[in-house]
N, C-alpha and C. Protein backbone atom coordinates (compact mmCIF):
# COMPACT_ATOMS: atom_id res chain seq x y z
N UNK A 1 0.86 -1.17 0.00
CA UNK A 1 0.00 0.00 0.00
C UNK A 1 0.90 1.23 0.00
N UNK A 2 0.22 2.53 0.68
CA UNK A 2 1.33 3.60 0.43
C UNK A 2 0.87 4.52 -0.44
N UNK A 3 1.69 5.04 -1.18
CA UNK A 3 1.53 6.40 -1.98
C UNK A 3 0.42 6.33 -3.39
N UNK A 4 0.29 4.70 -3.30
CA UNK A 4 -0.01 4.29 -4.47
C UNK A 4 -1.59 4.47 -4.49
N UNK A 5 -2.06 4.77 -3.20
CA UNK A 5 -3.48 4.83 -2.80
C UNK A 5 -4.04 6.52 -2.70
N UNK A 6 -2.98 7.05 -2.54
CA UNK A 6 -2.98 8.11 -2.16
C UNK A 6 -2.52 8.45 -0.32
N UNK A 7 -2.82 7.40 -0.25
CA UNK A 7 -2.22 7.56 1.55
C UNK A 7 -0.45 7.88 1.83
N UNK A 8 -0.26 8.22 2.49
CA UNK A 8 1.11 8.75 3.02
C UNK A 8 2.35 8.20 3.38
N UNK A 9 1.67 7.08 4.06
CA UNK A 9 2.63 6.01 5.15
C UNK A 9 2.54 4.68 4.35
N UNK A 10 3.53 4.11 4.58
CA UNK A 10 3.64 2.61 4.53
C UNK A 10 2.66 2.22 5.85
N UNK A 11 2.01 1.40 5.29
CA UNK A 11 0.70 0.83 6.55
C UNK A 11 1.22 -0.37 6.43
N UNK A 12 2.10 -1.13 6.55
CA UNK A 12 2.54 -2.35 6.96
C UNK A 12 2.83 -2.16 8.90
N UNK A 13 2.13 -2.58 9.37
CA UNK A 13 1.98 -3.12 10.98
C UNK A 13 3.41 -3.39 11.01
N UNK A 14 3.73 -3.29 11.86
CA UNK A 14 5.02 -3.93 12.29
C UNK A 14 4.80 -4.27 13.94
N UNK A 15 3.73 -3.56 14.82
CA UNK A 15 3.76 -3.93 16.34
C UNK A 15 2.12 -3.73 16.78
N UNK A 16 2.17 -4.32 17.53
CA UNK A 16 0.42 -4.90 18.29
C UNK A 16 1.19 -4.12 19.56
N UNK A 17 -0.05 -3.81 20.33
CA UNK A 17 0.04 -2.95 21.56
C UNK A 17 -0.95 -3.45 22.93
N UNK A 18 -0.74 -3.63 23.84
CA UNK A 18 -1.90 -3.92 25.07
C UNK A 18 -1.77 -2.80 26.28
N UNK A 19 -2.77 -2.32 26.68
CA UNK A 19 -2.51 -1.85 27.74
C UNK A 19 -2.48 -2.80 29.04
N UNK A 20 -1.61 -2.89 29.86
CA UNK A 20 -2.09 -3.54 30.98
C UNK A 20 -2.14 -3.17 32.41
N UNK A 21 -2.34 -3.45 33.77
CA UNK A 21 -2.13 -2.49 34.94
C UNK A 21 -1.19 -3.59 35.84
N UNK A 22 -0.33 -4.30 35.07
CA UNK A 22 0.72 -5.15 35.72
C UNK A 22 1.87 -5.36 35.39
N UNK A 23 2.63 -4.78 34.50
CA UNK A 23 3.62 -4.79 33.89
C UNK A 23 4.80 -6.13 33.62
N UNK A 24 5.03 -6.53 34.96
CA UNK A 24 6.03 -7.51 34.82
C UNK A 24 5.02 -8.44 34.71
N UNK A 25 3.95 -8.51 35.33
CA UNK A 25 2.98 -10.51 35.15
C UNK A 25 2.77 -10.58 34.17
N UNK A 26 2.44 -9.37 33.21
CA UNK A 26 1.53 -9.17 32.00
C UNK A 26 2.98 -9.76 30.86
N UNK A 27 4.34 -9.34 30.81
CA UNK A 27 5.13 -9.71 30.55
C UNK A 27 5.41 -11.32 30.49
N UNK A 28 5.44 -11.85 31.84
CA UNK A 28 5.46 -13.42 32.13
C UNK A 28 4.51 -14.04 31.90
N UNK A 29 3.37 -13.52 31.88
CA UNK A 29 2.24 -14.13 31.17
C UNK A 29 2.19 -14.52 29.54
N UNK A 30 3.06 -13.74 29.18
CA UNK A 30 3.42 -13.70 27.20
C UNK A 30 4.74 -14.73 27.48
N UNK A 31 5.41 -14.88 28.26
CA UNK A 31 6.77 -15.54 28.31
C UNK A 31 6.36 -16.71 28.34
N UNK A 32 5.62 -17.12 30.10
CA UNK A 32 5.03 -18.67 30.29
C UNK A 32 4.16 -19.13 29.12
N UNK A 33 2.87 -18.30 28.75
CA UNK A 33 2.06 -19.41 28.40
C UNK A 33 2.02 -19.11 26.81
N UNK A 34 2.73 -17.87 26.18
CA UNK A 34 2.69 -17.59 24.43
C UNK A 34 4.13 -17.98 24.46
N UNK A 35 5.19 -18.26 25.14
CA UNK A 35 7.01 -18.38 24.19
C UNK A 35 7.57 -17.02 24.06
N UNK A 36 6.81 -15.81 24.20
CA UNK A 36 7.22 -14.63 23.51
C UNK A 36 8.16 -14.07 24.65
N UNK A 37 9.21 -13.69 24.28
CA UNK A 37 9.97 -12.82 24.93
C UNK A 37 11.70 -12.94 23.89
N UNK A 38 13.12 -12.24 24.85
CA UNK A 38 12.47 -11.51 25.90
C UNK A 38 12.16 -9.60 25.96
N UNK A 39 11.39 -9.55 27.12
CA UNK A 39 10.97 -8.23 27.03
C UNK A 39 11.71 -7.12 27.78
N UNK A 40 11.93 -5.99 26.78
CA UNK A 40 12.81 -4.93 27.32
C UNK A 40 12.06 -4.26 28.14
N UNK A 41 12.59 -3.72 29.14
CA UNK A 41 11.61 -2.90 29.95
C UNK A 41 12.04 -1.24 30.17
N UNK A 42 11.33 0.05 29.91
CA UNK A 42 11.81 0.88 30.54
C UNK A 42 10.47 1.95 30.52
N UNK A 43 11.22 2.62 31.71
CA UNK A 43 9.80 3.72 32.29
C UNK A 43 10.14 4.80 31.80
N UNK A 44 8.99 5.75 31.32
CA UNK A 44 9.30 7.16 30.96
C UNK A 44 8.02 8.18 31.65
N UNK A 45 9.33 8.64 32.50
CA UNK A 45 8.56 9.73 33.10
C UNK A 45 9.08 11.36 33.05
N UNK A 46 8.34 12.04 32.23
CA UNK A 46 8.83 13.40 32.24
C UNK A 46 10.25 13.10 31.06
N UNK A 47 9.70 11.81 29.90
CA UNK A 47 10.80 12.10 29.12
C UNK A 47 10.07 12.52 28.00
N UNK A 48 8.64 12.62 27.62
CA UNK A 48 8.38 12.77 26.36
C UNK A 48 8.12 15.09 26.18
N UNK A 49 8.44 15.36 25.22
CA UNK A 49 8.03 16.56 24.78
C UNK A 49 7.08 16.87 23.80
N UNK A 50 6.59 18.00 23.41
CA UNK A 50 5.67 18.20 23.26
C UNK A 50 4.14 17.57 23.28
N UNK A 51 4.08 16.91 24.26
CA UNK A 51 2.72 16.07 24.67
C UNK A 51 1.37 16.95 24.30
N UNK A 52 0.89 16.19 23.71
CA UNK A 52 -0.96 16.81 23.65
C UNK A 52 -1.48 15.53 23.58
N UNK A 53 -2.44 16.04 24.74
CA UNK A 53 -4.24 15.22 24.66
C UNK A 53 -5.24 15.71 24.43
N UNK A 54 -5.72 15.32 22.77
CA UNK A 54 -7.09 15.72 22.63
C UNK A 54 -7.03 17.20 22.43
N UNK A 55 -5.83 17.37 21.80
CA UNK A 55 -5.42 19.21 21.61
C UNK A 55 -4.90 20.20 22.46
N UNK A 56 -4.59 19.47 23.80
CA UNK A 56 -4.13 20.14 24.89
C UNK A 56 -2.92 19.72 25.31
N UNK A 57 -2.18 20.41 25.66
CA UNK A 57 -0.75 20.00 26.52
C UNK A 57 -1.31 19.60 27.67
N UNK A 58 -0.26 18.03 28.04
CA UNK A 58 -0.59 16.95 28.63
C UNK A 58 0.60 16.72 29.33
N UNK A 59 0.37 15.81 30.45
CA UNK A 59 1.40 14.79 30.76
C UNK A 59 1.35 14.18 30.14
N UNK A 60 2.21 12.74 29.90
CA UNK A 60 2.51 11.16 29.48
C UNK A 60 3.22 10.61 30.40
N UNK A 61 3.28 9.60 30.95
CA UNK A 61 4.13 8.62 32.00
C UNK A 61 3.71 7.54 31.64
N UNK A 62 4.68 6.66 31.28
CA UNK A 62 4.14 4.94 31.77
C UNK A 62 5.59 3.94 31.20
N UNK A 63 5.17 3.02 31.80
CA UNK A 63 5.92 1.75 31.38
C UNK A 63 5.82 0.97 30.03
N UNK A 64 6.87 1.02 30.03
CA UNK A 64 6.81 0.04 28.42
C UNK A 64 7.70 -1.26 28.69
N UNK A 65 6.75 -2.15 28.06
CA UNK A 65 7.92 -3.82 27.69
C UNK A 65 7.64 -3.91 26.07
N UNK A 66 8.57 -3.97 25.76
CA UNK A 66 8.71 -4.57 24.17
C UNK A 66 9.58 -6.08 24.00
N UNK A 67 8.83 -6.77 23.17
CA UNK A 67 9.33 -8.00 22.57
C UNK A 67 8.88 -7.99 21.21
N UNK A 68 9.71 -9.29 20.61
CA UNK A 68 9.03 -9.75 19.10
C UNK A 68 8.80 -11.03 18.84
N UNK A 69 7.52 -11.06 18.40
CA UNK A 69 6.97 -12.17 18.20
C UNK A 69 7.06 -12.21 16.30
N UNK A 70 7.64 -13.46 16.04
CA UNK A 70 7.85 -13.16 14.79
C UNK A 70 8.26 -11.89 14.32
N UNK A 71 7.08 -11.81 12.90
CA UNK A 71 7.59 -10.38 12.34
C UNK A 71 6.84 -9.24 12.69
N UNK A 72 6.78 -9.55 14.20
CA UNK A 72 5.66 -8.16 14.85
C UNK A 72 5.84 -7.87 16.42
N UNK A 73 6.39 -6.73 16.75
CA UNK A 73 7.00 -6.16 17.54
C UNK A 73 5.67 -6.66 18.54
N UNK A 74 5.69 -6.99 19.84
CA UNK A 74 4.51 -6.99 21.13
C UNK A 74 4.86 -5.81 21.97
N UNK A 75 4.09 -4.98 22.27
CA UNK A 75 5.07 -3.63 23.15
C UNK A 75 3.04 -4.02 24.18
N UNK A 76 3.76 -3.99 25.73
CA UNK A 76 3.09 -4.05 26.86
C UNK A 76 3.32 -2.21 27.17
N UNK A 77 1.85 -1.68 28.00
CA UNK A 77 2.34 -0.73 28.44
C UNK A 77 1.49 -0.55 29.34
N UNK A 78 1.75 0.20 30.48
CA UNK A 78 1.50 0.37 31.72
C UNK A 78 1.11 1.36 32.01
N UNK A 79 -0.30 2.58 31.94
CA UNK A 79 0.20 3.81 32.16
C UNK A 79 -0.04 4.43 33.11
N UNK A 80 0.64 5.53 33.44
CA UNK A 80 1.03 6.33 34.52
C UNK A 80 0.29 7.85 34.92
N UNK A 81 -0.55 7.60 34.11
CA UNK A 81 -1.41 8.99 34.22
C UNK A 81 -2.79 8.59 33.68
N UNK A 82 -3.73 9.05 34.22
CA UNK A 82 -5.26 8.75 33.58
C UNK A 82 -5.97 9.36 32.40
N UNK A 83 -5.71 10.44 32.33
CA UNK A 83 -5.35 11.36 30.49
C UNK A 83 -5.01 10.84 29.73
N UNK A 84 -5.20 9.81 28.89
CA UNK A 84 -4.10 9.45 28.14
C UNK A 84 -4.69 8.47 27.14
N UNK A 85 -4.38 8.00 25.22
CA UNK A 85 -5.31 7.34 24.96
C UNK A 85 -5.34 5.73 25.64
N UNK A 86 -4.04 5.98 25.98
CA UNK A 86 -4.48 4.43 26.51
C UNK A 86 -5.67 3.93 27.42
N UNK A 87 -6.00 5.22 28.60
CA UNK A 87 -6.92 4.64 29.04
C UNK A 87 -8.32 4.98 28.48
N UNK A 88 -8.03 6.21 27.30
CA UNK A 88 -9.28 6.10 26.65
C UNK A 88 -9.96 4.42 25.91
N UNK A 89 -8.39 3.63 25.96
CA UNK A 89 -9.13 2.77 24.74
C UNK A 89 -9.30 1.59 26.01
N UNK A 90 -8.17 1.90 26.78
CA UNK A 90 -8.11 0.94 28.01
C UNK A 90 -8.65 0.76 29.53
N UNK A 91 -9.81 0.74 29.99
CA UNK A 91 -9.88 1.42 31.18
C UNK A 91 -9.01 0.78 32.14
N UNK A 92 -8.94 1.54 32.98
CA UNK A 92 -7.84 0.72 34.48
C UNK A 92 -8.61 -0.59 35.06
N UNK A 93 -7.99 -1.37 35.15
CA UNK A 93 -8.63 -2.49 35.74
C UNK A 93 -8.73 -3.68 34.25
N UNK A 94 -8.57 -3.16 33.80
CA UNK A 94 -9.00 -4.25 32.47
C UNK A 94 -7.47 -4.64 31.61
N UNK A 95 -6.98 -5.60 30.91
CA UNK A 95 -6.45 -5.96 29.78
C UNK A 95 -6.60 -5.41 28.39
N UNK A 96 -6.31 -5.14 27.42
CA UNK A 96 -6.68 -4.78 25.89
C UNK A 96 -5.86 -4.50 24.95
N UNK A 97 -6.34 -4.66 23.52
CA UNK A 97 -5.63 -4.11 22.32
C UNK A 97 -5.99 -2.98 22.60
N UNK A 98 -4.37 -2.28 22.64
CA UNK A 98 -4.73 -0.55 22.23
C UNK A 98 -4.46 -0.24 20.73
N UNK A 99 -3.50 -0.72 20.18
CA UNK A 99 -3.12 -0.05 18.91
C UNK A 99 -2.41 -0.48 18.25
N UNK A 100 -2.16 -0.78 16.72
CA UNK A 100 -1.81 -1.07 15.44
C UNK A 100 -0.49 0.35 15.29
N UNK A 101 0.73 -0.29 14.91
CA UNK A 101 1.54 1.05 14.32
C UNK A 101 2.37 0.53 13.33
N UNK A 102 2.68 1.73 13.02
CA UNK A 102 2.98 1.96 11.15
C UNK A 102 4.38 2.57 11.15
N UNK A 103 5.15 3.00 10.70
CA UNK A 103 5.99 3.70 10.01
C UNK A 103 5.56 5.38 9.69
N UNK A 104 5.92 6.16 9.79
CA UNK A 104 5.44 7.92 9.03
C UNK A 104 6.84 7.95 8.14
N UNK A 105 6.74 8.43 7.03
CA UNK A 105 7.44 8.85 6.54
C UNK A 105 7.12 10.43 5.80
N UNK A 106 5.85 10.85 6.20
CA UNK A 106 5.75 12.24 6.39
C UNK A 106 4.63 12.16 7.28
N UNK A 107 4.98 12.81 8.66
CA UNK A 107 4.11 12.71 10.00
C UNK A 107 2.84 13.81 9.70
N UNK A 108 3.27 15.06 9.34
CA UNK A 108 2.73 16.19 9.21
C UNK A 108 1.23 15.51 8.09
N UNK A 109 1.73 15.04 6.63
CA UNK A 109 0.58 14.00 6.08
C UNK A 109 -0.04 13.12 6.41
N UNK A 110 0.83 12.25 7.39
CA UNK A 110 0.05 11.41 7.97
C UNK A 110 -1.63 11.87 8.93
N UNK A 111 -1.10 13.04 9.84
CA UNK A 111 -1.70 12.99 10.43
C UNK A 111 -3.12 13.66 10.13
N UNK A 112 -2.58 14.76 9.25
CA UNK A 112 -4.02 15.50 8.38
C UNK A 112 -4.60 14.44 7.68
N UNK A 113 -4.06 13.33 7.40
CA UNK A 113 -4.64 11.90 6.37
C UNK A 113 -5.65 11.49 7.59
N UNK A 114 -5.21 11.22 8.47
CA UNK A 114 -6.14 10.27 9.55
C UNK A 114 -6.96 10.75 10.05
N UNK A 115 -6.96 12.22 10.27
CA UNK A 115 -8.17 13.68 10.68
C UNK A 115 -8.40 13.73 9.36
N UNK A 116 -8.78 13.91 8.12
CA UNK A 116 -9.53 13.95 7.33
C UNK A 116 -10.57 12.67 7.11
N UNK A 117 -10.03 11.69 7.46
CA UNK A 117 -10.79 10.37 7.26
C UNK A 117 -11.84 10.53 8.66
N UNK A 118 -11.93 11.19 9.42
CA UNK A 118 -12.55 11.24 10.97
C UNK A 118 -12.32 10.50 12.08
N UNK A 119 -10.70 10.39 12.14
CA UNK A 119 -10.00 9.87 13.49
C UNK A 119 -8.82 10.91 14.18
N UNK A 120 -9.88 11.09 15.30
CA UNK A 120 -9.17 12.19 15.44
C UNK A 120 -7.92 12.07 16.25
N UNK A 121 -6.82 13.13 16.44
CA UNK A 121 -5.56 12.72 16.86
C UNK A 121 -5.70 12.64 18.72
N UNK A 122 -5.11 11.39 19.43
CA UNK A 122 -5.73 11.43 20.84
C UNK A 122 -5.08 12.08 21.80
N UNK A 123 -3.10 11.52 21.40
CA UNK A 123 -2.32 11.78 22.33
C UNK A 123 -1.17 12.26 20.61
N UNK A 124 -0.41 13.07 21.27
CA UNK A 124 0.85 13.01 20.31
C UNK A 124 1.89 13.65 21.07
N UNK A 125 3.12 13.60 20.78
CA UNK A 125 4.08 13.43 21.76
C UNK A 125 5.92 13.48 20.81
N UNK A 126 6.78 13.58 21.19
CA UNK A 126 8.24 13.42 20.63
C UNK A 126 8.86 12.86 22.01
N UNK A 127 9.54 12.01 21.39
CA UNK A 127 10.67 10.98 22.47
C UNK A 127 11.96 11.12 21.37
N UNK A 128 13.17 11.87 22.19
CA UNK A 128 14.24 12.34 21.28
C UNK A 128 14.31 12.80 19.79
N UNK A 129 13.31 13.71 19.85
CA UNK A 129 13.25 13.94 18.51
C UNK A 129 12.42 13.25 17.54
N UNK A 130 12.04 12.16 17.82
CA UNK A 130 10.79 10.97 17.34
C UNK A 130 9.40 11.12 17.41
N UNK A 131 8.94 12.05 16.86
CA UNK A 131 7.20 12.29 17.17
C UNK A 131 6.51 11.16 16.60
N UNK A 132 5.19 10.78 17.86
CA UNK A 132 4.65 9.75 17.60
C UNK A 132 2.96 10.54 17.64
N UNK A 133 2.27 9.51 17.22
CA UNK A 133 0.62 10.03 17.09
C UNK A 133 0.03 8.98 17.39
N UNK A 134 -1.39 9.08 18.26
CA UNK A 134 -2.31 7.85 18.54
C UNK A 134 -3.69 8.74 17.74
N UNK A 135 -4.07 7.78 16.97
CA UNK A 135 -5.54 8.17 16.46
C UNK A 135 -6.67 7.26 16.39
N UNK A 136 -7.90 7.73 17.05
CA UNK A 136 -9.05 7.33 17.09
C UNK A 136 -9.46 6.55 16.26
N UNK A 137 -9.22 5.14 15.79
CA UNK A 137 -9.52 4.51 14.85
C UNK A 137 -10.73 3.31 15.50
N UNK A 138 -11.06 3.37 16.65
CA UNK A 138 -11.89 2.50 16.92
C UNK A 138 -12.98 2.36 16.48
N UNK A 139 -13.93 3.12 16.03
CA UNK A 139 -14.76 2.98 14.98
C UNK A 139 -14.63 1.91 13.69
N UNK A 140 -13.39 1.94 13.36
CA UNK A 140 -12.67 1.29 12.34
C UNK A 140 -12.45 -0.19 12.58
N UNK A 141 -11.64 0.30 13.23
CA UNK A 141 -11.16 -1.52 13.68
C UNK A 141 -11.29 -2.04 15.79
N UNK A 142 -11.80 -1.41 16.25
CA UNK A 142 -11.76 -1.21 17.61
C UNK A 142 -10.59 -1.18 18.36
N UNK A 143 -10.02 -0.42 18.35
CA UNK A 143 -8.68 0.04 18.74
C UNK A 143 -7.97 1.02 17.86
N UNK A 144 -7.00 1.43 18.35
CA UNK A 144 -6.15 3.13 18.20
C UNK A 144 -5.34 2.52 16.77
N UNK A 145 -4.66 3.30 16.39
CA UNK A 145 -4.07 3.61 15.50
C UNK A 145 -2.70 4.69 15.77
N UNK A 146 -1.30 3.85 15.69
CA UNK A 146 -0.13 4.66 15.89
C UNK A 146 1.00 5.14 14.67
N UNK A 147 1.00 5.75 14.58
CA UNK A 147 2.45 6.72 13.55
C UNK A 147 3.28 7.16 14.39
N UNK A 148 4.64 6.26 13.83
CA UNK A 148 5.89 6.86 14.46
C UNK A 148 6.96 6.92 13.66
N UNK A 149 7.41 8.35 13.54
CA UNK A 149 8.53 8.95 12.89
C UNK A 149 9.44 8.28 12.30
N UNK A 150 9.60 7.41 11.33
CA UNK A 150 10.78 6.57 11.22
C UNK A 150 12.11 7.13 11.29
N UNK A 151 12.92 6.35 11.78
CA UNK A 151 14.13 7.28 12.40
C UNK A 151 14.88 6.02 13.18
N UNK A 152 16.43 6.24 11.68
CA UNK A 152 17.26 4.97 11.78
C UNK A 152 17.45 4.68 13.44
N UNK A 153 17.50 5.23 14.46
CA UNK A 153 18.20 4.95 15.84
C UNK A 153 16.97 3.74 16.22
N UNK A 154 15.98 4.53 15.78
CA UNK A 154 14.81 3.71 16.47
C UNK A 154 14.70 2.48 15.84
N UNK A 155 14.61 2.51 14.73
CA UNK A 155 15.07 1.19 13.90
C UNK A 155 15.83 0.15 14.60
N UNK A 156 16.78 0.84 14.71
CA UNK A 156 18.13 0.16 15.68
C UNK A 156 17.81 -0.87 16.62
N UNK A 157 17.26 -0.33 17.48
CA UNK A 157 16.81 0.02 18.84
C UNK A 157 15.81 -1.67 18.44
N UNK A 158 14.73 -1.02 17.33
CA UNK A 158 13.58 -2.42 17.75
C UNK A 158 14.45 -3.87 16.35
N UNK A 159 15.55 -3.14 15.97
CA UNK A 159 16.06 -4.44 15.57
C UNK A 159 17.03 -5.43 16.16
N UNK A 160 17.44 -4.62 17.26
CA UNK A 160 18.32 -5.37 18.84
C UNK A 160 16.83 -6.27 19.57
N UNK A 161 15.63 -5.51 19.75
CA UNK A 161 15.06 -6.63 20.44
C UNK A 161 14.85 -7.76 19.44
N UNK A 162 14.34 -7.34 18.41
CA UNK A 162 14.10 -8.84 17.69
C UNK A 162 15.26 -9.78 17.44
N UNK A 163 16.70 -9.09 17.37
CA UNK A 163 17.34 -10.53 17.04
C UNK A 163 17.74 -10.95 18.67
N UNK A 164 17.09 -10.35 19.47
CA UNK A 164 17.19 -11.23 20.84
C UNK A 164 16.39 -12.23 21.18
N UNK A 165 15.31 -12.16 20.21
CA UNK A 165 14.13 -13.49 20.41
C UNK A 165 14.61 -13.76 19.66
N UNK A 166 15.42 -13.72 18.37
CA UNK A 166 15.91 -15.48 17.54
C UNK A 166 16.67 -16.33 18.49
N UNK A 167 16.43 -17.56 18.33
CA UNK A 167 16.60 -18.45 19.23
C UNK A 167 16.75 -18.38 20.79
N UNK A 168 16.22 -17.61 21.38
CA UNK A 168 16.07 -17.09 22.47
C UNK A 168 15.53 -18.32 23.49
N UNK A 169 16.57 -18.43 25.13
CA UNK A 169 16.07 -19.88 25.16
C UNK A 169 15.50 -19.70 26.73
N UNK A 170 14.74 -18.77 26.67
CA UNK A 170 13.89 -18.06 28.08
C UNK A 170 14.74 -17.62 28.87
N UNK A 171 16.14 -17.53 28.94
CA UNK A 171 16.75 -17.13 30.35
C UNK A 171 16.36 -15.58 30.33
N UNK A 172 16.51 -15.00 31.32
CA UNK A 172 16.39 -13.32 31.51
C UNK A 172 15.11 -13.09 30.13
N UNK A 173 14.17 -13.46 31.37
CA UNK A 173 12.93 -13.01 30.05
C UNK A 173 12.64 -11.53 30.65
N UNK A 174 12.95 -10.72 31.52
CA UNK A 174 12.77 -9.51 31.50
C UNK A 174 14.17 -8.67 31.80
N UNK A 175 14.19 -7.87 30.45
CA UNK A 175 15.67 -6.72 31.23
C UNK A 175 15.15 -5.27 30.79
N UNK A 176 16.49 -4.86 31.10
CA UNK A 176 15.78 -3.31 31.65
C UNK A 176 16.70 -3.11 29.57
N UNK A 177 15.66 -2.13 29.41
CA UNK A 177 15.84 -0.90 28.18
C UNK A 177 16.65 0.07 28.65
């Protein structure tokens, strides 16, 4: 897909998303009873910039675990503030798919693409220079919709976890990011 549609982004998925309110069980729970790991772990608090929710400057806080399952990144997240789309899509107390993400290779198109279609933007945010977007796609597919900046470091970054699950033989199924 892609430009060829008129859309912006490469829409090839590359990562599935859950919110959860347990971080490490929710982790060992994918380790013990799916094989999947192992999962990187790290907290961000007071690291993201320019945060908006819903058009407003926001906090963001929460925990992240990332692994790869096959050819699709699993990222667990934990969050740390009640604002936020995760718990729009997630309420506290519950398990869930939050979100499908993509690649941007022009963020600025992307995101007028996904607000023109009528999903509107929930949370958006930059982590080192990396702006990311969550959009209202539940109507669509019941759950969010993510664009993130492609940007070789980050690349990097989720191509160290995946060749840590090739042949990966459970020891240290959780380390720190």
């Amino acid at each position: 897909m892609g430009s060829s549609m008129g859309k912006p982004t490469d829409r090839t998925v590359f990562q599935n998303a859950w919110v959860v309110d347990d971080l490490e069980a929710a982790c060992m729970k994918w380790v013990n009873e799916l094989g999947v790991g192992p999962f990187f772990i790290t907290e961000y608090k007071e690291a993201f910039t320019d945060v908006r929710y819903r058009g407003q400057p926001a906090a963001l806080n929460m925990r992240v675990a990332l692994a790869q399952a096959g050819p699709v990144q699993i990222e667990l997240i934990q969050p740390l503030v009640d604002q936020c789309a995760y718990r729009d899509g997630v309420p506290a107390g519950t398990v869930g798919l939050h979100h499908l993400c993509v690649w941007s290779h022009d963020f600025a198109a992307d995101t007028a693409c996904f607000e023109s279609l009528g999903y509107p933007t929930v949370n958006s945010a930059c982590l080192g220079g990396v702006s990311f977007a969550y959009f209202d796609t539940r109507p669509l597919m019941g759950c969010m919709f993510e664009i993130v900046e492609k940007n070789e470091g980050v690349v990097e970054v989720f191509a160290g976890i995946a060749a840590a699950a090739e042949g990966w033989d459970g020891s240290e199924p959780l380390r720190t990011f």
